[in-house]
N, C-alpha and C. Protein backbone atom coordinates (compact mmCIF):
# COMPACT_ATOMS: atom_id res chain seq x y z
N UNK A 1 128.14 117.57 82.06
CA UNK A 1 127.17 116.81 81.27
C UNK A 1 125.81 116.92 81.95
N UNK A 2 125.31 117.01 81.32
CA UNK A 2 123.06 117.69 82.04
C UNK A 2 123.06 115.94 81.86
N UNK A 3 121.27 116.11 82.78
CA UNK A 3 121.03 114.84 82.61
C UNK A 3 120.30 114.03 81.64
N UNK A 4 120.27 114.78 80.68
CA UNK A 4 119.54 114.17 79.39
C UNK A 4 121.02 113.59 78.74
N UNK A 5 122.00 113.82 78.87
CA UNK A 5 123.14 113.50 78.19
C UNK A 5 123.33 111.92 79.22
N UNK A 6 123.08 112.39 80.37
CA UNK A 6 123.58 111.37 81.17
C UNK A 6 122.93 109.95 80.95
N UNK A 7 121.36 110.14 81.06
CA UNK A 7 120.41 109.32 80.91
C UNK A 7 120.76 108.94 79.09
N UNK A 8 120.61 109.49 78.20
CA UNK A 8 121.65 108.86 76.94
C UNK A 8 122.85 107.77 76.79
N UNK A 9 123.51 108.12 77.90
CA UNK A 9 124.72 107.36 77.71
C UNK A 9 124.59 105.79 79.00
N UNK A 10 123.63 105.46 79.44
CA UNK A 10 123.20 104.78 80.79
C UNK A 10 123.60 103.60 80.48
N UNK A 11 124.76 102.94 80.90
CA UNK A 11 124.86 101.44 80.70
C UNK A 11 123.96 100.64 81.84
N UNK A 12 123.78 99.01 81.40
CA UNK A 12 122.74 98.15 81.90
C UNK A 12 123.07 98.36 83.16
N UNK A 13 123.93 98.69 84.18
CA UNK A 13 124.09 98.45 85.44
C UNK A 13 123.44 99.92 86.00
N UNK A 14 123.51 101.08 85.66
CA UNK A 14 123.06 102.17 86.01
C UNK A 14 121.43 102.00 86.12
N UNK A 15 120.85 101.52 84.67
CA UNK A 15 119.82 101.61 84.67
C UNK A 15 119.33 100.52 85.22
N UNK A 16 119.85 99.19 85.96
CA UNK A 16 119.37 98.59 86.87
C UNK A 16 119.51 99.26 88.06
N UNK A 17 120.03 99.71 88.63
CA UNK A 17 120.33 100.55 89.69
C UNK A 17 118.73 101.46 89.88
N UNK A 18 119.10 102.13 88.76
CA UNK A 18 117.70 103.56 88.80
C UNK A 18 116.47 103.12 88.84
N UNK A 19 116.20 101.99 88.27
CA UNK A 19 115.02 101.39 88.03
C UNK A 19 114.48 99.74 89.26
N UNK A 20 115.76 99.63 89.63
CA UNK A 20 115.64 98.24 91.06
C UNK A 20 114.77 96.88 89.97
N UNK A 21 115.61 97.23 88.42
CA UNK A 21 115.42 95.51 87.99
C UNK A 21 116.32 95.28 87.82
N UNK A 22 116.88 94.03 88.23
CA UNK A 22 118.25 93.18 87.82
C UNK A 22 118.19 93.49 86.39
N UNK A 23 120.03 93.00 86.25
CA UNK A 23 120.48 92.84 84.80
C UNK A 23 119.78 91.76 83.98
N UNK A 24 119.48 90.75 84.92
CA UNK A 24 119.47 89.86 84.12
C UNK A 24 118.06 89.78 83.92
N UNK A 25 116.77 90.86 84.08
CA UNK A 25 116.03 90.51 84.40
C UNK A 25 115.86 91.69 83.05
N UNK A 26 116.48 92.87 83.08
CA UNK A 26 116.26 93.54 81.78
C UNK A 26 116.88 92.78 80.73
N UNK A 27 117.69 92.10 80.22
CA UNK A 27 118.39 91.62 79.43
C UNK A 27 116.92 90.58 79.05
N UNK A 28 116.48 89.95 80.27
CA UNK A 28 115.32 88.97 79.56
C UNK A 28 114.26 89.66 78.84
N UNK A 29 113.89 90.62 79.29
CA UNK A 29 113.14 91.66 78.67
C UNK A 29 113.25 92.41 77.32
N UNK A 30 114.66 92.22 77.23
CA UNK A 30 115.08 92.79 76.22
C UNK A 30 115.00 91.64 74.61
N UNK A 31 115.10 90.58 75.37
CA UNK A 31 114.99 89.11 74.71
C UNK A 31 113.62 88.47 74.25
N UNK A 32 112.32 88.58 75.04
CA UNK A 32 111.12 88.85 74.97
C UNK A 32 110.89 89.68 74.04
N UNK A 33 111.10 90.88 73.76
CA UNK A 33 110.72 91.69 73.07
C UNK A 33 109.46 92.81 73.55
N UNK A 34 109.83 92.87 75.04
CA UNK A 34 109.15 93.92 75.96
C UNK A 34 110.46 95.26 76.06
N UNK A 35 111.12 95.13 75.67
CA UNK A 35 112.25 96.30 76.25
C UNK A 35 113.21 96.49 74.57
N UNK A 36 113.11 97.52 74.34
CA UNK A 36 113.50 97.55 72.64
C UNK A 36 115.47 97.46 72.78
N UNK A 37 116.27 96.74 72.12
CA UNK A 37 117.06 96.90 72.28
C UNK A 37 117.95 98.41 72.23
N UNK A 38 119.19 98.34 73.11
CA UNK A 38 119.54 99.63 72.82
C UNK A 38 120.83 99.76 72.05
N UNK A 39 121.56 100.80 71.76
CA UNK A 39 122.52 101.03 71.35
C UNK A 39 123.35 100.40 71.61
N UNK A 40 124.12 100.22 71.32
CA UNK A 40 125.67 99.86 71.56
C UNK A 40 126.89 100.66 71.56
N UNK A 41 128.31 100.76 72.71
CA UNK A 41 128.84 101.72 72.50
C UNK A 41 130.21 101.09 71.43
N UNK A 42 131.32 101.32 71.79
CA UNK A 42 131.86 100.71 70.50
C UNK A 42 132.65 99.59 71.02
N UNK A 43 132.86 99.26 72.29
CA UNK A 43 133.16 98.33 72.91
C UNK A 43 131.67 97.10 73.29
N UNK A 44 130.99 97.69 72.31
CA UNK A 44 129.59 96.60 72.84
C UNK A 44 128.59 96.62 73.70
N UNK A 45 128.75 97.90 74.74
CA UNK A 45 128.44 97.88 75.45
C UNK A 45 126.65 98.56 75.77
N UNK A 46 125.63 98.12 76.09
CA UNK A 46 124.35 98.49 76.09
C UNK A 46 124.37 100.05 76.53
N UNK A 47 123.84 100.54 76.07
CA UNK A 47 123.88 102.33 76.08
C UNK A 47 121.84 102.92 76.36
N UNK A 48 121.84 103.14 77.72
CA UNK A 48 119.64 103.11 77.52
C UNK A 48 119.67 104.44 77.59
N UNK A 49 118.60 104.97 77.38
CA UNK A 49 118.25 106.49 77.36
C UNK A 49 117.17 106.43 78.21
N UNK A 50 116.45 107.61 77.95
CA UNK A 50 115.24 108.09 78.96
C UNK A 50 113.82 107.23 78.41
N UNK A 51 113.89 107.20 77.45
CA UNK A 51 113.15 106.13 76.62
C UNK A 51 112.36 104.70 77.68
N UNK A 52 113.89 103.93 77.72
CA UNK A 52 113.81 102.79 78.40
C UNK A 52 113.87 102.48 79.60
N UNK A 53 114.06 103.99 80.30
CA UNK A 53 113.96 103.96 82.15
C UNK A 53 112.44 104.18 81.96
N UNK A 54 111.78 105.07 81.15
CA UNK A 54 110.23 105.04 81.53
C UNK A 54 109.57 103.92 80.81
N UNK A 55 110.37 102.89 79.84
CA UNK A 55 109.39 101.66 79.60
C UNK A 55 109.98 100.92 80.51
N UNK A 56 110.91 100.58 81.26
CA UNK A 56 110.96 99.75 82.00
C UNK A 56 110.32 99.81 83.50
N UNK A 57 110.01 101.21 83.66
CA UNK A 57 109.04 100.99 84.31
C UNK A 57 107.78 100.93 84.76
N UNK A 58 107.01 101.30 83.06
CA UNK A 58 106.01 100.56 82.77
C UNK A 58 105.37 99.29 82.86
N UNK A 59 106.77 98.23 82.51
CA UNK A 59 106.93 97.05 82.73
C UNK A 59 106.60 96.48 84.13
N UNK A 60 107.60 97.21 85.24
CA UNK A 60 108.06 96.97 86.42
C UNK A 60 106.41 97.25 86.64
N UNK A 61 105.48 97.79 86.61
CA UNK A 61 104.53 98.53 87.41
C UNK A 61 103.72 97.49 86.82
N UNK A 62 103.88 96.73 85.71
CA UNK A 62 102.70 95.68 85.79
C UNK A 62 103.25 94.58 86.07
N UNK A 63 104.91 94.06 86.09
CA UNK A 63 104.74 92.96 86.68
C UNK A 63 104.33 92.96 88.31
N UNK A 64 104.47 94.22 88.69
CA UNK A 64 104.34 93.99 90.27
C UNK A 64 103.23 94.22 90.26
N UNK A 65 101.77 93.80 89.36
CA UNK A 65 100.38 93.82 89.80
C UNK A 65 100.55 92.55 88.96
N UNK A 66 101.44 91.91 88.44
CA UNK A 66 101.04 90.23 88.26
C UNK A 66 100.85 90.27 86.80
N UNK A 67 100.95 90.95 85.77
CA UNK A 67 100.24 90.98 84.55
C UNK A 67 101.59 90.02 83.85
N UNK A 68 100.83 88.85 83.38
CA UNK A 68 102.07 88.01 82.86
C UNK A 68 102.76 88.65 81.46
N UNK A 69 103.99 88.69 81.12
CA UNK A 69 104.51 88.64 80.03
C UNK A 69 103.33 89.25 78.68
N UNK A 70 102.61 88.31 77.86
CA UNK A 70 101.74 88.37 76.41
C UNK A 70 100.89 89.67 77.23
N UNK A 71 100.64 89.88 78.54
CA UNK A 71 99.45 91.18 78.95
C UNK A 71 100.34 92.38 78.96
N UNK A 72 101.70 92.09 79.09
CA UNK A 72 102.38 93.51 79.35
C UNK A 72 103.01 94.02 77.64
N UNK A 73 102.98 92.74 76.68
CA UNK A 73 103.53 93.00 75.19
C UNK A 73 102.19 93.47 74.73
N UNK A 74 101.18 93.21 75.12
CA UNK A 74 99.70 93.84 74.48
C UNK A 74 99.27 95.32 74.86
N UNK A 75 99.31 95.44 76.11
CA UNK A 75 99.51 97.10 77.20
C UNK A 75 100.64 97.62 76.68
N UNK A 76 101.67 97.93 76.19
CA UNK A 76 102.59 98.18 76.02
C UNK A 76 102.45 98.69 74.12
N UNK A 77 102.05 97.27 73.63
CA UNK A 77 101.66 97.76 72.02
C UNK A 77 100.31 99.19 72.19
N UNK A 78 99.16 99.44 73.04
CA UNK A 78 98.56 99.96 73.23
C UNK A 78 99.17 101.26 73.35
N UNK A 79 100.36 101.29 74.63
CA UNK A 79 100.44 102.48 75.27
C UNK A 79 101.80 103.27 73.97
N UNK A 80 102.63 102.26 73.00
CA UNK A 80 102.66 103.03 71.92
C UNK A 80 101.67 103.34 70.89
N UNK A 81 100.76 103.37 70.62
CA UNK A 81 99.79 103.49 69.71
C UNK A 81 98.47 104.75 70.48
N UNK A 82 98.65 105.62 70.97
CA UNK A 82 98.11 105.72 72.07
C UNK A 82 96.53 106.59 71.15
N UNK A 83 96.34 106.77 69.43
CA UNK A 83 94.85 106.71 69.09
C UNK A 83 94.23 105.65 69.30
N UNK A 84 94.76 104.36 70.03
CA UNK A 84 94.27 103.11 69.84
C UNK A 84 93.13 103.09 70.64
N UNK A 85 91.87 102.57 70.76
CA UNK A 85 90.61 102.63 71.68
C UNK A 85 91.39 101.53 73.08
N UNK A 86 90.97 101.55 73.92
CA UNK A 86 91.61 101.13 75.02
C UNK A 86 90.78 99.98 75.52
N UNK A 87 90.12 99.28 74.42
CA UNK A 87 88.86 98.05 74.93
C UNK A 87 89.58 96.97 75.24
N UNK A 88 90.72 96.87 74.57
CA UNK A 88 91.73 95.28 74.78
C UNK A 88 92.44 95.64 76.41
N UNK A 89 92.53 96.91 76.17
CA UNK A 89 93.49 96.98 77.73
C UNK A 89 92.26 96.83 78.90
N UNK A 90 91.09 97.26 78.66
CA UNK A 90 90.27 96.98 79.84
C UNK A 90 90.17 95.39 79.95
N UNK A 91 89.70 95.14 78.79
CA UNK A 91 90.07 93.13 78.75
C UNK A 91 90.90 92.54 78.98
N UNK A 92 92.23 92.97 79.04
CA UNK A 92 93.32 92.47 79.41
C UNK A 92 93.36 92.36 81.29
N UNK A 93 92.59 94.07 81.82
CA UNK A 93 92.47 93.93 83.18
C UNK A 93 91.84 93.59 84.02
N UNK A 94 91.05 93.05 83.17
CA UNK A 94 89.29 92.44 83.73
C UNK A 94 89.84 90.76 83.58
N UNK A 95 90.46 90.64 82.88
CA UNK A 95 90.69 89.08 82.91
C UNK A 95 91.86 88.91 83.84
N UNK A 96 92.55 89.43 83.78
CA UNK A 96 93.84 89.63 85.15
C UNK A 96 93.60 89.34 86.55
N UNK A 97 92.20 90.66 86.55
CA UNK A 97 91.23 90.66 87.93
C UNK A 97 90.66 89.31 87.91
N UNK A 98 89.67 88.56 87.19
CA UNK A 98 89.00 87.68 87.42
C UNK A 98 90.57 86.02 87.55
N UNK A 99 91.48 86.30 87.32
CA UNK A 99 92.44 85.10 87.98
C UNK A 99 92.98 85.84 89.41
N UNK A 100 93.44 86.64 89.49
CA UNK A 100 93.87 87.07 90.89
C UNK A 100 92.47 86.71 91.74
N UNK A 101 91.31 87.49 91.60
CA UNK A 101 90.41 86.29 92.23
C UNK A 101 90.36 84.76 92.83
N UNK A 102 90.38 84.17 91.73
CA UNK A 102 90.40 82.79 91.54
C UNK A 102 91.49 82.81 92.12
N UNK A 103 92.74 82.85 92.71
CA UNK A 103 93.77 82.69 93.21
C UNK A 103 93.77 82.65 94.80
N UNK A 104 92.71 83.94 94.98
CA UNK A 104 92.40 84.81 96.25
C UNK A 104 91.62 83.56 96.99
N UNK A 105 90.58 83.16 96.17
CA UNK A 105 89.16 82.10 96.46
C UNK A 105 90.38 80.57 97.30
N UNK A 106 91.45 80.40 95.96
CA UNK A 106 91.84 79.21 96.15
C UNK A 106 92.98 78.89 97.89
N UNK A 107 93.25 80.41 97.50
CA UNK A 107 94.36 80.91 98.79
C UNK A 107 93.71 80.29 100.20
N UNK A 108 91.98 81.47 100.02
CA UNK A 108 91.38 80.86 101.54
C UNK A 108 90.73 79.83 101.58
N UNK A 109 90.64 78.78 100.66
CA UNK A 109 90.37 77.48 101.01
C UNK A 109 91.43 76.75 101.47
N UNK A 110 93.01 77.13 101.32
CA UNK A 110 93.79 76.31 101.57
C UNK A 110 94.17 77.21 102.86
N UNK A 111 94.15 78.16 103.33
CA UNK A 111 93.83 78.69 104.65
C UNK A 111 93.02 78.45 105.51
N UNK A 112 91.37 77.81 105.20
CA UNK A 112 90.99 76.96 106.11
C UNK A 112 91.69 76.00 106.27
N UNK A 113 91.92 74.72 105.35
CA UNK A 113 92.14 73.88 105.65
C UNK A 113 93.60 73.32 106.32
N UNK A 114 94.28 74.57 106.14
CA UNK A 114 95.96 74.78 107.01
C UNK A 114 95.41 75.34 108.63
N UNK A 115 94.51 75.63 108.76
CA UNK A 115 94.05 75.70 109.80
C UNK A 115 93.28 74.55 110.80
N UNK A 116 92.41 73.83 110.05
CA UNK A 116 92.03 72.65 110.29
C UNK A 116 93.04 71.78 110.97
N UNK A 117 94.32 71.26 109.61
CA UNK A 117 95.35 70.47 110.03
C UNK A 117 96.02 70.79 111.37
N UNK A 118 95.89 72.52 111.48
CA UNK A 118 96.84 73.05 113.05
C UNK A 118 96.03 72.65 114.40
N UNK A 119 95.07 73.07 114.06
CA UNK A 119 94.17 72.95 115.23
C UNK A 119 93.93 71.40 115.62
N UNK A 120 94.25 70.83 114.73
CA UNK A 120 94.15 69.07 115.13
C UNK A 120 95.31 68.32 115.73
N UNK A 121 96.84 69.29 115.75
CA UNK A 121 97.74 69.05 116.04
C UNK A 121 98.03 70.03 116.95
N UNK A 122 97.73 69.49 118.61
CA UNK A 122 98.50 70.29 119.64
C UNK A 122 99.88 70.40 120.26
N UNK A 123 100.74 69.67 119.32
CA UNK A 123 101.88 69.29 119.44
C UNK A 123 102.39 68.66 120.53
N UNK A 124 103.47 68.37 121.28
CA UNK A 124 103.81 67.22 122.02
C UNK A 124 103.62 65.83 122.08
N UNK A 125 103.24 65.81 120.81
CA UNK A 125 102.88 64.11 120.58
C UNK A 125 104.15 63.74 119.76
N UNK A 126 104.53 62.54 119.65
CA UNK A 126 105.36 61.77 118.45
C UNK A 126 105.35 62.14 117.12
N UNK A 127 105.98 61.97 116.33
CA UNK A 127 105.68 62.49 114.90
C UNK A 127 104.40 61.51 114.48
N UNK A 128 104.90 60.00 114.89
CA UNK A 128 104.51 59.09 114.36
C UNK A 128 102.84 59.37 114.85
N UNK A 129 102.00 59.81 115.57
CA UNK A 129 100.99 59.86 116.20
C UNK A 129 100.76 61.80 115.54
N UNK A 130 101.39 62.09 114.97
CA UNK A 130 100.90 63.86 114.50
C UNK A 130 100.13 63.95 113.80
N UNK A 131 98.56 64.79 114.09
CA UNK A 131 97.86 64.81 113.16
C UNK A 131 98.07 65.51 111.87
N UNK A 132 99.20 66.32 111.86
CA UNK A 132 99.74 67.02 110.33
C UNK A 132 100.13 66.26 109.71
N UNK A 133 100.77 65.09 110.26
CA UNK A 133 102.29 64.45 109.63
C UNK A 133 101.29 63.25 109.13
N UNK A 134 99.98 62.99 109.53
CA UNK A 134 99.17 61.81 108.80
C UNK A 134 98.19 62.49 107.98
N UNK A 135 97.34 63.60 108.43
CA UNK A 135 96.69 64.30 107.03
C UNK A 135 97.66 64.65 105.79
N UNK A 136 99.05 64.88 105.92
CA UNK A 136 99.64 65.00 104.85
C UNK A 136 100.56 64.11 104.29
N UNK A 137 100.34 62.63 104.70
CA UNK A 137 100.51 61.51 104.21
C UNK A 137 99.51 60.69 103.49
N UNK A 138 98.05 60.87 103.87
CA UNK A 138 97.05 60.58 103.73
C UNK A 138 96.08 61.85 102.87
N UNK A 139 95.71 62.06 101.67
CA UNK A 139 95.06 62.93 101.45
C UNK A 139 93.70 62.90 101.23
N UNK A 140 93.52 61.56 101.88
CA UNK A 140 91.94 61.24 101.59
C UNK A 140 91.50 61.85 102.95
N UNK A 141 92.31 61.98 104.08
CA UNK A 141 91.65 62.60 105.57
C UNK A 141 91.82 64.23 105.29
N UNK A 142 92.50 64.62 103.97
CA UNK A 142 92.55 66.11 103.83
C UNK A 142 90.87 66.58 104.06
N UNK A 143 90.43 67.71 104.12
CA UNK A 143 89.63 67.93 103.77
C UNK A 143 89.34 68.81 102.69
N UNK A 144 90.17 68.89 101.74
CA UNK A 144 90.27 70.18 100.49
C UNK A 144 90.69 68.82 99.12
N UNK A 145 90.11 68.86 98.31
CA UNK A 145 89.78 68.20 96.97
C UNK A 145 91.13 68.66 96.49
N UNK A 146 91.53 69.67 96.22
CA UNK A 146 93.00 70.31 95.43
C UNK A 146 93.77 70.98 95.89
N UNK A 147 94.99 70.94 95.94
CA UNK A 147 96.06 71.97 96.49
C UNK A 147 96.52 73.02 95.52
């Protein structure tokens, strides 16, 4: 059997295997309506082709840059349609970028201020006397407005 026959006949565990997404993680995908369902063999059994190893890892390649769910069903409607002008997908990545930002911004404010709390606590003291264990009982001595 060549491997176009092989990749034809691929039940869900193979093609989790080839691709390093859980079952249950294509099956959600498949449920979403990011991953097109596949065949069935006559025992029921999910049957993927070459098709759905290269959309799934289309998928895989934007969740691992963070693109939630509705950004990867929109990139995805794009990348079948492919006369489509590509202005929504730059918008889709420009707005992606500008929260990973905002994430980045929020990260090193709470990196100063996890720093602050350390440096105020030289340890060997009591709990009851720890300056961590009362800034984070107390959030008015925090010095960061939001966590």
């Amino acid at each position: 059997m060549d491997a176009k026959n092989i990749a034809r006949v691929m039940p869900i565990g193979s093609l989790s295997d080839r691709t390093g997404v859980k079952v249950e993680t294509i099956r959600y995908y498949e449920q979403v309506g990011l991953l097109p369902q596949p065949e069935r063999s006559e025992g029921n059994q999910r049957r993927y082709g070459r098709a759905h190893v290269e959309r799934l890892a289309f998928i895989k390649h934007a969740r691992d840059l963070g693109f939630p769910v509705d950004g990867i069903r929109a990139l995805l409607r794009l990348s079948d349609n492919p006369g489509m002008a590509c202005d929504e997908a730059h918008a889709i990545s420009v707005a992606h970028l500008d929260e990973v930002r905002h994430k980045i911004a929020r990260l090193r404010s709470l990196e100063k201020e996890l720093e602050r709390i350390a440096a105020a606590c030289s340890g060997g003291v009591t709990a009851c006397d720890c300056a961590i264990i009362e800034a984070l009982a107390d959030h008015s001595r925090c010095g960061h407005d939001r966590h």
